[in-house]
PDB file of N, CA and C in Angstrom:
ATOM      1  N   UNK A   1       0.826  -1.215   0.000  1.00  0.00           N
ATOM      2  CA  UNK A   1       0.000   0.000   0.000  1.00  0.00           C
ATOM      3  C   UNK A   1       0.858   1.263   0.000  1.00  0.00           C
ATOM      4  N   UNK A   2       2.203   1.155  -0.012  1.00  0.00           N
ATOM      5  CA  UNK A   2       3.414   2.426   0.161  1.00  0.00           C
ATOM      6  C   UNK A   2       2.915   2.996  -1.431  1.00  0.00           C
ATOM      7  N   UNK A   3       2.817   2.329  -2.168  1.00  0.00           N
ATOM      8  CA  UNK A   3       2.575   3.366  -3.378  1.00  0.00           C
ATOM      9  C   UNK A   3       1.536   3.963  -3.582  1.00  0.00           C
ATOM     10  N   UNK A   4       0.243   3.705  -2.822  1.00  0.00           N
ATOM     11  CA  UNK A   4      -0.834   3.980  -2.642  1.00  0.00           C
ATOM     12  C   UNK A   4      -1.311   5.138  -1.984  1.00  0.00           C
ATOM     13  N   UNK A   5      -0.473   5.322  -0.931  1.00  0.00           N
ATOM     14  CA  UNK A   5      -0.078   6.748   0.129  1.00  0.00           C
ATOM     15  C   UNK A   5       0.515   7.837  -0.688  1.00  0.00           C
ATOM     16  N   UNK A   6       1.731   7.269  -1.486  1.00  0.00           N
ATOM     17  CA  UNK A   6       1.836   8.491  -1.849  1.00  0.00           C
ATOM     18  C   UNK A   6       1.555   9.826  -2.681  1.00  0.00           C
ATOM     19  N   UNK A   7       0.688   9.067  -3.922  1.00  0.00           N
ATOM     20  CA  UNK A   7       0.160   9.992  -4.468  1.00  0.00           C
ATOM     21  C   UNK A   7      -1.264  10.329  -3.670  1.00  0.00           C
ATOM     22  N   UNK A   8      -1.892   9.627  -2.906  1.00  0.00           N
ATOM     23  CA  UNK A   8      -3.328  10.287  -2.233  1.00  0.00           C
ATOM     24  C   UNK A   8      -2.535  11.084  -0.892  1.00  0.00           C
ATOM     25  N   UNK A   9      -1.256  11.210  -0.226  1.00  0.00           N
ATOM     26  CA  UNK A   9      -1.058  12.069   0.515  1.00  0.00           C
ATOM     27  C   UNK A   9      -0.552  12.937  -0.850  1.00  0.00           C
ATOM     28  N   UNK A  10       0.063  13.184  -1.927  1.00  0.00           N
ATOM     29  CA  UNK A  10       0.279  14.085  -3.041  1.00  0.00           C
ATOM     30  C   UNK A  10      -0.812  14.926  -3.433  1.00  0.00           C
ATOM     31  N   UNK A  11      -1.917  14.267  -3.503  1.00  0.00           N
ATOM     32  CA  UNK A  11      -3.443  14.639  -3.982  1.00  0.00           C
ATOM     33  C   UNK A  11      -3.913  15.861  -2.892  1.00  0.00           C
ATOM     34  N   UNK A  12      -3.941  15.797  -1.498  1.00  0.00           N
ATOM     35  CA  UNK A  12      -4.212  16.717  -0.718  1.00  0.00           C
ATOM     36  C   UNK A  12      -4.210  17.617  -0.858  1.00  0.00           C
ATOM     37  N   UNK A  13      -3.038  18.370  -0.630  1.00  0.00           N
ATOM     38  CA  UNK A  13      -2.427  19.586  -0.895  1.00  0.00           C
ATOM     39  C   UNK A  13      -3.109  20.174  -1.976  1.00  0.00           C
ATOM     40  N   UNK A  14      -2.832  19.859  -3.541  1.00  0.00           N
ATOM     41  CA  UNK A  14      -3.253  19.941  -4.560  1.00  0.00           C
ATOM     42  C   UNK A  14      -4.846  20.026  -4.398  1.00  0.00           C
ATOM     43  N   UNK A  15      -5.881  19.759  -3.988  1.00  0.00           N
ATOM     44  CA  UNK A  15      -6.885  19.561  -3.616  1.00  0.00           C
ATOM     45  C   UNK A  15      -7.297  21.096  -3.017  1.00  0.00           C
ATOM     46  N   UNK A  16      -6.744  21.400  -1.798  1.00  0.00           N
ATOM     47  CA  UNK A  16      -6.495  22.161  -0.925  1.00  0.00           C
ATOM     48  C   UNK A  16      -6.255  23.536  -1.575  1.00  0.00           C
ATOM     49  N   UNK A  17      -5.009  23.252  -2.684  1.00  0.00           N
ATOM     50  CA  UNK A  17      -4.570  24.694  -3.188  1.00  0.00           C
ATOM     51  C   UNK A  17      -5.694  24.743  -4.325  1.00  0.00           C
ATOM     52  N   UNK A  18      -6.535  24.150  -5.079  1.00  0.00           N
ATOM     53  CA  UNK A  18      -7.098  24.340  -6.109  1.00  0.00           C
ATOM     54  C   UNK A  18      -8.904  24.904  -5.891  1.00  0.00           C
ATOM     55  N   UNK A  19      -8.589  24.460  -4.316  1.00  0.00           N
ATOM     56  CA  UNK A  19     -10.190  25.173  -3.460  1.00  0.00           C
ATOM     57  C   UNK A  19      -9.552  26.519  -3.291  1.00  0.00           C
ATOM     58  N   UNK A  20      -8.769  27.064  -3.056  1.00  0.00           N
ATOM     59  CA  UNK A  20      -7.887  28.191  -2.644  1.00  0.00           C
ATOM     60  C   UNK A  20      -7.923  29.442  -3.488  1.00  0.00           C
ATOM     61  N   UNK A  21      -7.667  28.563  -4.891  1.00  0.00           N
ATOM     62  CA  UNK A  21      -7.189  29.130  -6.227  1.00  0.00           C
ATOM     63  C   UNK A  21      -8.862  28.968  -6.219  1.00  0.00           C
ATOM     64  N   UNK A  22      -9.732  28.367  -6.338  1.00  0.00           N
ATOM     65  CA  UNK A  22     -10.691  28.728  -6.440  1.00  0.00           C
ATOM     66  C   UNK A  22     -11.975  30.265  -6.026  1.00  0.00           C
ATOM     67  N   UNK A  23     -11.363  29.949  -5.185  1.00  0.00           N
ATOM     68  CA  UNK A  23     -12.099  31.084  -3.765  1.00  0.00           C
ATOM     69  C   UNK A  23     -11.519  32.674  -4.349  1.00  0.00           C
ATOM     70  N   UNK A  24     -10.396  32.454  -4.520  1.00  0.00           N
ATOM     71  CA  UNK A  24      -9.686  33.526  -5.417  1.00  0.00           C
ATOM     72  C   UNK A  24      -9.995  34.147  -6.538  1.00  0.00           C
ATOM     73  N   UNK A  25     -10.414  33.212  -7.421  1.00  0.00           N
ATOM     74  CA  UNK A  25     -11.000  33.547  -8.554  1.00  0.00           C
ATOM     75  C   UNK A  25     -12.583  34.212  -8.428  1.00  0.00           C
ATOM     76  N   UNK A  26     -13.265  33.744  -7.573  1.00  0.00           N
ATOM     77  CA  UNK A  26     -14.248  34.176  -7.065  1.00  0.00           C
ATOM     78  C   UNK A  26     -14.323  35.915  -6.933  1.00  0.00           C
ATOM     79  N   UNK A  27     -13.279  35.878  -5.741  1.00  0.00           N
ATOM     80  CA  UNK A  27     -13.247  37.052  -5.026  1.00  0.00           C
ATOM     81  C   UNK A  27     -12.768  38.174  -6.668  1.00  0.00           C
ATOM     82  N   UNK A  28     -12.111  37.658  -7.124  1.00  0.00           N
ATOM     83  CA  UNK A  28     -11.468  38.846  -8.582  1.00  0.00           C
ATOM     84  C   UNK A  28     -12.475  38.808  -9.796  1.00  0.00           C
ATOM     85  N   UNK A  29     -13.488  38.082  -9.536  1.00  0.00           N
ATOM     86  CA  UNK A  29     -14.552  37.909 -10.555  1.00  0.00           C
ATOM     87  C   UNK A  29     -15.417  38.967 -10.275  1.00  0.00           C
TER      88      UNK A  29
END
């Protein structure tokens, strides 16, 4: 399962920044 962790702990972040980048776009819209 080690290869399995690492891209879904990879995925997070990315997840995280793209709600972010989202909210952002919002606010400049």
């Amino acid at each position: 399962m080690k290869h399995f962790g690492a891209p879904l702990r990879g995925s997070i972040p990315l997840l995280a920044w793209h709600q972010s980048y989202d909210s952002g776009a919002n606010v400049l819209r």
